[in-house]
Structures are given as C-alpha cells and as structure tokens.
C-alpha atoms as a PDB file:
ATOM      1  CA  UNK A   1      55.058 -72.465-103.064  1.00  0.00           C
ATOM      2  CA  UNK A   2      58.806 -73.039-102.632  1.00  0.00           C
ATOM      3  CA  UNK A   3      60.867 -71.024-101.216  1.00  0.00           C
ATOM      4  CA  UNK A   4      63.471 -68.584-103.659  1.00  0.00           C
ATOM      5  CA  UNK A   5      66.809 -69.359-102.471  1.00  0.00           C
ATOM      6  CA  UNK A   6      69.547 -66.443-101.923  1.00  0.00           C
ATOM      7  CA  UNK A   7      70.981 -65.413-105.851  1.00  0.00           C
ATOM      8  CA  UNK A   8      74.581 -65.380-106.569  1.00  0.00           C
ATOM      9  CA  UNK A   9      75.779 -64.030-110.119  1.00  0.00           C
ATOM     10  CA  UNK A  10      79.001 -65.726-111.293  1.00  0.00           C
ATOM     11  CA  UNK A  11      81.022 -63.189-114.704  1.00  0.00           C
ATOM     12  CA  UNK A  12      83.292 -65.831-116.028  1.00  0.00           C
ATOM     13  CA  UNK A  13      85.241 -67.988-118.107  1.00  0.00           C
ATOM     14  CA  UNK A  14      83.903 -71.537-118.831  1.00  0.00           C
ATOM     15  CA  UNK A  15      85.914 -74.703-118.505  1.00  0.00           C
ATOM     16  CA  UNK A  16      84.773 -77.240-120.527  1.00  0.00           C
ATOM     17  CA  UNK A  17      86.564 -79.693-118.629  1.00  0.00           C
ATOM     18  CA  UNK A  18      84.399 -78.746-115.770  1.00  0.00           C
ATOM     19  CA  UNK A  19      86.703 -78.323-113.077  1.00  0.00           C
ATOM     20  CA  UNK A  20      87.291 -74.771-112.591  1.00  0.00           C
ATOM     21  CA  UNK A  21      85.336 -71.059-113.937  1.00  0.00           C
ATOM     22  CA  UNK A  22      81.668 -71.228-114.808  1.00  0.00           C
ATOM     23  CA  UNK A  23      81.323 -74.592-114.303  1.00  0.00           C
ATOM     24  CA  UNK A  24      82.814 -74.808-110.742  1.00  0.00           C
ATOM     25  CA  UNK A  25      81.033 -71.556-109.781  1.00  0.00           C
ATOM     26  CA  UNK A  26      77.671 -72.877-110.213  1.00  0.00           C
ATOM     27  CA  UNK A  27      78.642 -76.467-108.188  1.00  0.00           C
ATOM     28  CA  UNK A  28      80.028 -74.215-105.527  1.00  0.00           C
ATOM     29  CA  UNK A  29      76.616 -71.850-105.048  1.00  0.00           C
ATOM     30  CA  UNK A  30      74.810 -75.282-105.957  1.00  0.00           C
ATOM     31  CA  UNK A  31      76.104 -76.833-103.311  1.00  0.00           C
ATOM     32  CA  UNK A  32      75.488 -74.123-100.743  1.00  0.00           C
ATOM     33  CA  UNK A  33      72.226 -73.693-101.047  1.00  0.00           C
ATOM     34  CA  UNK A  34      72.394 -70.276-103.513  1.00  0.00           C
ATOM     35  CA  UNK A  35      70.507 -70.293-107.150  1.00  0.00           C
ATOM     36  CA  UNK A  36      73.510 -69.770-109.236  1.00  0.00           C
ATOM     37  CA  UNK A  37      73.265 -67.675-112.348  1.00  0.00           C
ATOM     38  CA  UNK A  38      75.605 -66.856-114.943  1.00  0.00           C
ATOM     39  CA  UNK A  39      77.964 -64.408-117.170  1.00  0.00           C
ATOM     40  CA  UNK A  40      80.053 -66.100-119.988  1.00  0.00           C
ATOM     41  CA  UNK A  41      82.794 -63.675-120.735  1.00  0.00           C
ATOM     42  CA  UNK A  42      85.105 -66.096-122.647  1.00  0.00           C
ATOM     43  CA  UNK A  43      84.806 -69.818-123.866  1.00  0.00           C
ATOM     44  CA  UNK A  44      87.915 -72.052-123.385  1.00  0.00           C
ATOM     45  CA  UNK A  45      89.719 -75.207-124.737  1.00  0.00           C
ATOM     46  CA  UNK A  46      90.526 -76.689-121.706  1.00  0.00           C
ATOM     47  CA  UNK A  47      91.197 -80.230-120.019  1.00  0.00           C
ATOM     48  CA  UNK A  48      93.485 -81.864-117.167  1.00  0.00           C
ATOM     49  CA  UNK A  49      96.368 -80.976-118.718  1.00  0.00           C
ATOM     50  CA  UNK A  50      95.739 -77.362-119.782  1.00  0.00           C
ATOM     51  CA  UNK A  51      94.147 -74.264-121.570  1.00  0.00           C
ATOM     52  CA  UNK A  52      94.270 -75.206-125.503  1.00  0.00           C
ATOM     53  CA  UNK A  53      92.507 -72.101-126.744  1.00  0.00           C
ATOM     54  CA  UNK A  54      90.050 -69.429-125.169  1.00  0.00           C
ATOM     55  CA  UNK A  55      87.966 -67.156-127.363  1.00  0.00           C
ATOM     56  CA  UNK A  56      86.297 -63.994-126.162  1.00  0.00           C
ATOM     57  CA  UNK A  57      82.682 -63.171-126.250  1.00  0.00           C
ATOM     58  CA  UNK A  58      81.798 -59.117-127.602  1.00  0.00           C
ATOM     59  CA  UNK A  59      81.665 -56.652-124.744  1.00  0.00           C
ATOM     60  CA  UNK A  60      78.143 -56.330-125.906  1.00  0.00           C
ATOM     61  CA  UNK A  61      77.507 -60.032-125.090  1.00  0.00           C
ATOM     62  CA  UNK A  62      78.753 -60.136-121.590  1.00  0.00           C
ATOM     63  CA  UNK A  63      76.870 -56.504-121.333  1.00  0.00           C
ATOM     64  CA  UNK A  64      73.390 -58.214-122.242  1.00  0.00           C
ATOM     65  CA  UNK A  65      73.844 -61.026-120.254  1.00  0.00           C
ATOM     66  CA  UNK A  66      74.428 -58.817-117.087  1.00  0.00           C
ATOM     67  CA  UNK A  67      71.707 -56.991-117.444  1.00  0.00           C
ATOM     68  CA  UNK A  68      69.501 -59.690-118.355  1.00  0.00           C
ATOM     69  CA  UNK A  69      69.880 -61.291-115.432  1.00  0.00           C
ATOM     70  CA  UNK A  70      70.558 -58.304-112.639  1.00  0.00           C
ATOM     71  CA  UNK A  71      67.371 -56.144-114.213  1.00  0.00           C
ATOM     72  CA  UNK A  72      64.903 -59.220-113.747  1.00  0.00           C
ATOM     73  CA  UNK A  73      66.036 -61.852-110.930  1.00  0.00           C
ATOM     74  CA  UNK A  74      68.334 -59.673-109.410  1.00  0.00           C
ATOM     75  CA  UNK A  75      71.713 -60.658-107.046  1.00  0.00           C
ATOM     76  CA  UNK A  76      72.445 -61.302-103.569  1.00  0.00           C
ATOM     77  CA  UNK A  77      76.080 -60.804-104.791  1.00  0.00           C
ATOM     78  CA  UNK A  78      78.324 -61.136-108.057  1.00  0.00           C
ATOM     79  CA  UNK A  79      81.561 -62.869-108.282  1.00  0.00           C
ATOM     80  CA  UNK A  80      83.890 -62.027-111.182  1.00  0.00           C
ATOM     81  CA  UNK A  81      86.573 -64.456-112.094  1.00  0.00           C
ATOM     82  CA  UNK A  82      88.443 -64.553-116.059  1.00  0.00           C
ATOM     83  CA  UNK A  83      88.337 -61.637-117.688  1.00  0.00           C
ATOM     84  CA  UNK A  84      91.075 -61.892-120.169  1.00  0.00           C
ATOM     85  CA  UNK A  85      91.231 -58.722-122.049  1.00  0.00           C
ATOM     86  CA  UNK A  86      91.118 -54.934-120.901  1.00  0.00           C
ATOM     87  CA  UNK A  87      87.462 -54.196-122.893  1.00  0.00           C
ATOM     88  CA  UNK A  88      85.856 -57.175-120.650  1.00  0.00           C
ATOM     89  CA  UNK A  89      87.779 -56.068-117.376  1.00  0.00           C
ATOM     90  CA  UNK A  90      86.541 -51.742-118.158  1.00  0.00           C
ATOM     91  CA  UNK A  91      82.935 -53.408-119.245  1.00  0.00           C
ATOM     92  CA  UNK A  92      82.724 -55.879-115.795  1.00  0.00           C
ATOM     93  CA  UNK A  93      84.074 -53.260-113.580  1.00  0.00           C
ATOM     94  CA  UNK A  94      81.506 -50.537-114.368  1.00  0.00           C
ATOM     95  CA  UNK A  95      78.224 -53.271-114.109  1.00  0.00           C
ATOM     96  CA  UNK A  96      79.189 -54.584-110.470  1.00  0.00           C
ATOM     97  CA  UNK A  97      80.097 -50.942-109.717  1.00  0.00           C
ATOM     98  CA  UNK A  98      76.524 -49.895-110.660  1.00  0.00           C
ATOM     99  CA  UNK A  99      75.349 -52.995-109.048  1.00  0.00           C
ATOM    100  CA  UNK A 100      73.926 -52.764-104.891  1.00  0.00           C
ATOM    101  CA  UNK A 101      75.604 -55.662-104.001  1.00  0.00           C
ATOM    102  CA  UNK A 102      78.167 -57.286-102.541  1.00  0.00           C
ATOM    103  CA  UNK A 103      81.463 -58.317-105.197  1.00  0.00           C
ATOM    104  CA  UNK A 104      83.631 -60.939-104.757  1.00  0.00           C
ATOM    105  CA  UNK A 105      86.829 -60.247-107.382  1.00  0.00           C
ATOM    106  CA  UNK A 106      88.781 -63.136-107.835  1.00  0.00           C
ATOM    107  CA  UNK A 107      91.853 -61.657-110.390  1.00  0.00           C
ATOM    108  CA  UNK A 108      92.596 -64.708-112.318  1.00  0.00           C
ATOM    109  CA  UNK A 109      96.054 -64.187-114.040  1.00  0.00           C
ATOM    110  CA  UNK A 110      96.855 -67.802-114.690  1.00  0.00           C
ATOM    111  CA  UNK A 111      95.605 -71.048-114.836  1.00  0.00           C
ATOM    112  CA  UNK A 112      96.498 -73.974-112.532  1.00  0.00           C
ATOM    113  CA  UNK A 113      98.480 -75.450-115.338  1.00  0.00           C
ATOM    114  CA  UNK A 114     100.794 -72.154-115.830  1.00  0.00           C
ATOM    115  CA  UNK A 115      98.880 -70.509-118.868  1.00  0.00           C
ATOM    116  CA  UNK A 116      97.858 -67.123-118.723  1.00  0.00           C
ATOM    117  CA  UNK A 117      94.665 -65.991-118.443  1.00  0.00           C
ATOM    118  CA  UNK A 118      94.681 -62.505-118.358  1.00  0.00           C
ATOM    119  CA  UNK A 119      96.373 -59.881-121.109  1.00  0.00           C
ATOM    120  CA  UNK A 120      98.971 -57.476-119.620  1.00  0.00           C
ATOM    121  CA  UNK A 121      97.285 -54.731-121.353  1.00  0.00           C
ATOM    122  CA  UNK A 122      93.984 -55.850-118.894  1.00  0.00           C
ATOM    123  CA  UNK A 123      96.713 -55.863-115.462  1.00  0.00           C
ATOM    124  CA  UNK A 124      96.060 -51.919-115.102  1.00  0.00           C
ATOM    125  CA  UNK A 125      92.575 -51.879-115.713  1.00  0.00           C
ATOM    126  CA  UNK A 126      91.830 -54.683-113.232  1.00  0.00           C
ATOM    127  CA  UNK A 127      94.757 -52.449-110.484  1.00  0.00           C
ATOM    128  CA  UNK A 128      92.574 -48.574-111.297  1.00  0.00           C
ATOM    129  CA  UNK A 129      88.671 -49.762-111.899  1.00  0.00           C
ATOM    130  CA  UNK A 130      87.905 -53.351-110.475  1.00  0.00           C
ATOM    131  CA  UNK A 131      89.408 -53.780-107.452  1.00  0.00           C
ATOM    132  CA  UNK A 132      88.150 -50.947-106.474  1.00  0.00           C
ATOM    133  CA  UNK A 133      84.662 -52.131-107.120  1.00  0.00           C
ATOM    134  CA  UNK A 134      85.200 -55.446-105.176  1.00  0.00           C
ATOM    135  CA  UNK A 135      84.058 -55.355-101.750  1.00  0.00           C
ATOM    136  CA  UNK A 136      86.586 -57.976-101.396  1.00  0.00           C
ATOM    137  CA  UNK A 137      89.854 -59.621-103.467  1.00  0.00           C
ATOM    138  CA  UNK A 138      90.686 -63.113-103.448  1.00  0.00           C
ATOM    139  CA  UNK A 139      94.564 -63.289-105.011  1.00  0.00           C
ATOM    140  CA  UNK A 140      96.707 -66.086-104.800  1.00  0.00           C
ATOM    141  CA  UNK A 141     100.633 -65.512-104.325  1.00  0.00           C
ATOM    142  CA  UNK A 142     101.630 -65.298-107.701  1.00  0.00           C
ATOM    143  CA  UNK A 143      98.724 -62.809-108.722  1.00  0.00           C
ATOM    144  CA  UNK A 144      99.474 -60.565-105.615  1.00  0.00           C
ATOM    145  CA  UNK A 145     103.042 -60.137-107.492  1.00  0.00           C
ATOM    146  CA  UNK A 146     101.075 -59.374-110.897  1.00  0.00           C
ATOM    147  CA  UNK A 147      98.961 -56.734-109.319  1.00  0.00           C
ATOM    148  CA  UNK A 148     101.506 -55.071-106.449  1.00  0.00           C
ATOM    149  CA  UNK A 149     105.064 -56.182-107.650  1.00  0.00           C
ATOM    150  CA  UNK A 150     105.350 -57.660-103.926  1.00  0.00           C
ATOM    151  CA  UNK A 151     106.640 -61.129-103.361  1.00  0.00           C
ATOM    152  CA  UNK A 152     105.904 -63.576-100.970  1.00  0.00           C
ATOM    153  CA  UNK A 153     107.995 -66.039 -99.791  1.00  0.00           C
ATOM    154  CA  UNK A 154     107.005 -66.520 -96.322  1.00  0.00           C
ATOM    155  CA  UNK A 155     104.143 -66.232 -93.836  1.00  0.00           C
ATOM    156  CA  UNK A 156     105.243 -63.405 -92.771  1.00  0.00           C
ATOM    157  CA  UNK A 157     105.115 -61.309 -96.219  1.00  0.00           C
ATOM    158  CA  UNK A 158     101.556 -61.707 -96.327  1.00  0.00           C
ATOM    159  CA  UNK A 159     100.675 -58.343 -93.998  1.00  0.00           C
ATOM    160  CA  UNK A 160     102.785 -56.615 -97.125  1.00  0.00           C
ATOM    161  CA  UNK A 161     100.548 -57.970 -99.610  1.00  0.00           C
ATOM    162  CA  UNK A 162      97.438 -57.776 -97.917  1.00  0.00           C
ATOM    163  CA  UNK A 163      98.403 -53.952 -97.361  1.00  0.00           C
ATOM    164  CA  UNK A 164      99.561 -53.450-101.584  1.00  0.00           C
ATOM    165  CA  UNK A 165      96.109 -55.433-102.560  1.00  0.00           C
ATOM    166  CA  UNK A 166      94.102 -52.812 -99.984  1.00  0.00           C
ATOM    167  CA  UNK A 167      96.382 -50.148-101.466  1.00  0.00           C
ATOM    168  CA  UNK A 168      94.404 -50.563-104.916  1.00  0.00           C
ATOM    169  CA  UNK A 169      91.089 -50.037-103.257  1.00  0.00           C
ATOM    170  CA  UNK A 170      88.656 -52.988-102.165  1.00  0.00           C
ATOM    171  CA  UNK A 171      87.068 -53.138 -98.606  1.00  0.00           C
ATOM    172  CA  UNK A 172      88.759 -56.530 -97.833  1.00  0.00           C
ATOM    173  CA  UNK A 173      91.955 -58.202 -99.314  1.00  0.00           C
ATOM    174  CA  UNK A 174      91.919 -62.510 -98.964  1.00  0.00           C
ATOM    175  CA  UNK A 175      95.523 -63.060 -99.415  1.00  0.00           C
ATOM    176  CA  UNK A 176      95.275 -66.705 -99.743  1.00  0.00           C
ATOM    177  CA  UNK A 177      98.849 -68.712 -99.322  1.00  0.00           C
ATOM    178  CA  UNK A 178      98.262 -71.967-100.635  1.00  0.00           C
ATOM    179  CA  UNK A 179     101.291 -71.728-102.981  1.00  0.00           C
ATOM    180  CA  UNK A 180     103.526 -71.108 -99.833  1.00  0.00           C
ATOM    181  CA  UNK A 181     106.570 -73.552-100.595  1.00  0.00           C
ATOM    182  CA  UNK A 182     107.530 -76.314 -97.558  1.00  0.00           C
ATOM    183  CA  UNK A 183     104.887 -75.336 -95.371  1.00  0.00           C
ATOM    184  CA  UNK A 184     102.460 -77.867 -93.825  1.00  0.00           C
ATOM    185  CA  UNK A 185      98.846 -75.676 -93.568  1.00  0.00           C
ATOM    186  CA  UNK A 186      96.987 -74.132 -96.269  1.00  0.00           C
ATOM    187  CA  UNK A 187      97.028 -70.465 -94.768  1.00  0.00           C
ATOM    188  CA  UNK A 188      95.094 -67.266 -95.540  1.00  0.00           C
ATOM    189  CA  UNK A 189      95.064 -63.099 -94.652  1.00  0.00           C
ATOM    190  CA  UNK A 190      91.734 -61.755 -94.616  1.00  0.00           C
ATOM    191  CA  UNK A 191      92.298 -58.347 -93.637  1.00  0.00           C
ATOM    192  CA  UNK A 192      90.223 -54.631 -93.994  1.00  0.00           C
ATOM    193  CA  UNK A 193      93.459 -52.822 -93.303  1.00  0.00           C
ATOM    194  CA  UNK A 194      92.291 -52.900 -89.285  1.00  0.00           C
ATOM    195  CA  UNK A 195      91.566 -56.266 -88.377  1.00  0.00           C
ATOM    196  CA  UNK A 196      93.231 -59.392 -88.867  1.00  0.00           C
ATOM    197  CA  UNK A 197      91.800 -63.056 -89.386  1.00  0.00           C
ATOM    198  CA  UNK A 198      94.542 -65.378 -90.064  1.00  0.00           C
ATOM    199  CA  UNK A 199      92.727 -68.886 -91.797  1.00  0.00           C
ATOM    200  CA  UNK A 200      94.367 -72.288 -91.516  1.00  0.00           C
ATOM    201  CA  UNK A 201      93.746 -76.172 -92.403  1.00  0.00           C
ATOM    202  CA  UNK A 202      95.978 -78.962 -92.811  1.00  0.00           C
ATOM    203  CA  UNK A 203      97.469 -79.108 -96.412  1.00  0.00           C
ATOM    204  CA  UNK A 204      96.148 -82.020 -98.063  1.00  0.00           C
ATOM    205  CA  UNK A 205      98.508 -84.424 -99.698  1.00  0.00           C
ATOM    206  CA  UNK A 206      96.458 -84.354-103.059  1.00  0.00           C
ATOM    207  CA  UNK A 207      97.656 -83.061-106.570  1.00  0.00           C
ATOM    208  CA  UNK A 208      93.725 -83.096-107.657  1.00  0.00           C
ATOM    209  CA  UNK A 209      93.318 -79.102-106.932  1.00  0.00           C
ATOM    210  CA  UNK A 210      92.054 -77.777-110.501  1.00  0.00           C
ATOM    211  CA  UNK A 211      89.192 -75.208-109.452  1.00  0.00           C
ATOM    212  CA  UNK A 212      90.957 -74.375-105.882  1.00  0.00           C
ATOM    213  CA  UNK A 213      90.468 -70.368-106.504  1.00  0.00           C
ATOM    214  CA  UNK A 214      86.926 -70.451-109.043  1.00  0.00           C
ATOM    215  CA  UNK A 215      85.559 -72.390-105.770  1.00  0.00           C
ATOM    216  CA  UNK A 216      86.522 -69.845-102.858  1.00  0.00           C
ATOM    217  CA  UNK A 217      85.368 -67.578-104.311  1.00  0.00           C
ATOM    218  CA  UNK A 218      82.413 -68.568-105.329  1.00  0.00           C
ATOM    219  CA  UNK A 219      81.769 -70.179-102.257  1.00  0.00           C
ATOM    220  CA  UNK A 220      82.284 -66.384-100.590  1.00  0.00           C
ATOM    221  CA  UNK A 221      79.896 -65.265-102.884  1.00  0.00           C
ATOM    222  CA  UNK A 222      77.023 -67.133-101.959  1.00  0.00           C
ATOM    223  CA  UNK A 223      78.052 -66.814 -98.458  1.00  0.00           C
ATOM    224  CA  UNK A 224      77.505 -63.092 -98.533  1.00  0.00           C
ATOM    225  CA  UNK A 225      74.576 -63.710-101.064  1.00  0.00           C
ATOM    226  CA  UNK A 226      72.813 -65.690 -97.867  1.00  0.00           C
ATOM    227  CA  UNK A 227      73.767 -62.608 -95.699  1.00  0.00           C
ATOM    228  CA  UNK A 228      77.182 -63.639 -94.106  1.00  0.00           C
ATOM    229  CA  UNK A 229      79.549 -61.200 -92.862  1.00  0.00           C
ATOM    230  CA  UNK A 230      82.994 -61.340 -94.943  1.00  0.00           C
ATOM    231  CA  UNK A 231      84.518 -62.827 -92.286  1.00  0.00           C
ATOM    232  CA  UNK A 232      81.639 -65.157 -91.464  1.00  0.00           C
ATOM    233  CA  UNK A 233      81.537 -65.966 -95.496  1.00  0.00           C
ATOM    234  CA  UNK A 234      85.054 -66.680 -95.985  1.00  0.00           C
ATOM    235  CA  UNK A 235      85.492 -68.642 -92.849  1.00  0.00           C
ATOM    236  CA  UNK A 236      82.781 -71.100 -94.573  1.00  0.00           C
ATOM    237  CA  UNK A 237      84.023 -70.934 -97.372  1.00  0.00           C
ATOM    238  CA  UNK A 238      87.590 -71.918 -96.532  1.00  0.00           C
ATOM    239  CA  UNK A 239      85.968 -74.942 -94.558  1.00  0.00           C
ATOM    240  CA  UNK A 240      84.129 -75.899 -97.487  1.00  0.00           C
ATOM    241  CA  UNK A 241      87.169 -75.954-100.135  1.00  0.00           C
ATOM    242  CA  UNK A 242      89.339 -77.754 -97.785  1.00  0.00           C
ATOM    243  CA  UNK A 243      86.661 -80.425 -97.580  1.00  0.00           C
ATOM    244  CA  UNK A 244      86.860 -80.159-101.361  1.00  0.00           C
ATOM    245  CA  UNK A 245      90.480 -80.536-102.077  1.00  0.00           C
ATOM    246  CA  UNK A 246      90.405 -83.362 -99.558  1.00  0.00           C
ATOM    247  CA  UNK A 247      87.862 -85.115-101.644  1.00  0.00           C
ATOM    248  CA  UNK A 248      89.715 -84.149-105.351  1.00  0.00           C
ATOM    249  CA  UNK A 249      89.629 -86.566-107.323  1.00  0.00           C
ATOM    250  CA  UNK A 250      91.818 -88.177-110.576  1.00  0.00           C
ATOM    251  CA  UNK A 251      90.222 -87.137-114.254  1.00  0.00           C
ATOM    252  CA  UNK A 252      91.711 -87.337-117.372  1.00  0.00           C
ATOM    253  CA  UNK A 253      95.921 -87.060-117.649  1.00  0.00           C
ATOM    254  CA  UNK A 254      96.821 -83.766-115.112  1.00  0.00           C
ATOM    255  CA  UNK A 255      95.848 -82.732-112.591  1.00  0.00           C
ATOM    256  CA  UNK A 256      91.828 -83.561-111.445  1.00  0.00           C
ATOM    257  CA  UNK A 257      89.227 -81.132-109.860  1.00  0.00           C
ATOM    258  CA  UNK A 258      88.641 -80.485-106.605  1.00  0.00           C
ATOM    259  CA  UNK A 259      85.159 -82.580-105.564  1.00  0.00           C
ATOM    260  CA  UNK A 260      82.375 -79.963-105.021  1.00  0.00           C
ATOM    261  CA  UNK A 261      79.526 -82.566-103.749  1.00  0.00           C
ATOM    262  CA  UNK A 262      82.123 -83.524-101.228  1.00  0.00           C
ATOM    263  CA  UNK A 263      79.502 -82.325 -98.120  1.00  0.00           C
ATOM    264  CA  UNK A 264      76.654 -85.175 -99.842  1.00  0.00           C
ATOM    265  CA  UNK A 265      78.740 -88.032-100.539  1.00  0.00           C
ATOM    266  CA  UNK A 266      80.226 -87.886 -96.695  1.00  0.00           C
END
C-alpha cells in the first residue's frame, strides 16, 4: 500500500487564470511532496492583467467545506490566504483556531495587479481574531501598512514591522521585503519577537511574479505539514519561490506566473 503523504489545507480564493490562490496553493504542496486539499472562500474573474470580478461563497459554504475535510482526512497544517469580507475572515478565524495545527496566515489585501482584495470593514477582524490564530504571518510591505499603519521604506524598518505584526498576536511574523524599491536581493524578517533570521536571494530580473505570496506561503505550509520547524519551513520555502520566480514565465498580456514545476523541469 502507498504511503499517505503529509496533508496541507489551503482556505482561499481561486484564480482562474491559475497563477496565484487556490490554484497556486495546490502546485506549491503538489510540488513538495504534501496532498493538498482545499477551501473555496470566493471565486474570481481574473487573468494577466487583473481581477475582473470576485464573488463570495455563503459563510455556510466555506464552513462545510472545512469541516468536511478537517473531520475526515484531517491537516498537517492550514494556510489561509483571500478572505475578502469580515463574515469569511470571523468564520476562518474561529475553524483554524479550533483546529490542532499549525496556521500559516497570509493577509492578502491586494492583488499583484493593484486591486483590492480584502474589504476595509474585514482589516479589523483579520488585526483582533486571525492573526492571532496564525502560528505565523506572511505580509508583504504594503499589507504590513494596512494592518499596523507602519511604513517601510528601507531594510532597516523591517524590525518595526516585524514588532507591529507580533504586536497583533501570532507566534512568528515573515515580514517579507520583496517590494523594497532600488535594492538588489529579495529580503525577508522572520522573527518570534526573540530571534532573528534575516532571508536573502538575488532579485531576479523577471516581471513574471503573479502568485509570489499564494506560493510562500503555501510552500510554508506544507513545510510545517511535513514537520519542519518555522524556521526550517520558511527557509525552504524561500529557496523554493526564488527558484520559482527565476523560472516565471510570459502568459497572456500582464504580468505571467511564477513556474511552480520549476524543481522537475531543471
């Protein structure tokens, strides 16, 4: 008989351009080894060029599915990623909180192409009841400012934000500076408020990075899922996304995926 592979729970948005939410969460833990399984909490419109409509699913759907899932299979650990609207953020943050597993909370606020992807009636539920579920964040610059008010301009404002993200309650905050103007490495805080592990690779010079921040995380996910420290899983992880936005490729009009199948077609 075969043997079951870790489980990794992805509570999402689906792309149907395939780049990025659902769809990139599943290549990620697919690619790692980890049976993905999966949480719709909102369908989108969405291509190379940008988000063109996203409806919500009923509380009671992404409830069901949740439970479907966590009460049969069971998780290694969950990673939550769109929730647009304050009901799905209050509904999401109670199931992982009543789940005995690691989270990964990835707070997406907007997409890669500027459109937002998260109500700012939903900002203070995600601040008081799901980071404080996550066992760790994964903001980007801009959502760090959403969440905490702090900016970050430079390297060195990253300690701030680390410490504003911690502030709301998670056991590690991924500060992750890829939006960093002028500066030649991709670099990343992971921090638990007492140690440090500063994260670097070479920027790449490629515009194909749709599904940068779905991917991380997801790839955290089934790093912990398989039994990883946090710092062991994001380490990986990092390693495998800059493999992937090396090996992004052109689709459609805008701006292409990153390549998640990067590590078989080397």
């Amino acid at each position: 008989m075969s043997r079951v592979p870790p489980r990794c729970l992805t509570v999402a948005g689906s792309d149907s351009g395939g780049g990025a939410g659902i769809q990139a969460d599943l290549k990620t833990m697919q690619a790692l080894g980890v049976h993905g399984m999966s949480v719709i909490t909102a369908v989108t419109a969405q291509n190379s060029t940008g988000v063109y409509g996203v409806w919500e699913l009923p509380t009671e759907a992404v409830t069901a599915q949740y439970r479907a899932v966590v009460d049969d299979i069971g998780v290694g650990a969950v990673k939550t990623g769109m929730l647009s609207s304050a009901a799905l953020v209050e509904t999401v943050a109670a199931l992982v909180a009543g789940t005995q597993a690691p989270a990964v909370v990835d707070p997406v606020g907007v997409s890669k192409h500027g459109d937002p992807l998260l109500a700012t009636s939903a900002v203070e539920a995600v601040r008081a009841l799901l980071l404080p579920a996550a066992t760790i964040a994964t903001p980007n610059l801009d959502e760090v400012a959403q969440l905490t008010g702090v900016r970050v301009d430079a390297e060195s404002d990253m300690r701030r934000a680390a410490e504003a993200i911690l502030g709301l309650g998670p056991r590690w905050a991924l500060i992750k500076g890829g939006h960093l103007a002028a500066h030649h490495q991709a670099v990343d805080l992971l921090t638990d408020g007492d140690t440090e592990h500063w994260l670097r690779a070479p920027r790449r010079d490629n515009r194909h990075t749709h599904g940068t921040g779905c991917t991380l995380a997801s790839a955290i996910a089934a790093g912990l899922a398989k039994g990883s420290s946090v710092p062991e899983a994001v380490a990986g992880a990092k390693e495998y996304v800059t493999g992937a936005i090396a090996a992004g490729f052109p689709l459609g009009s805008g701006i292409g995926p990153v390549n998640h199948a990067w590590q078989w077609e080397a």
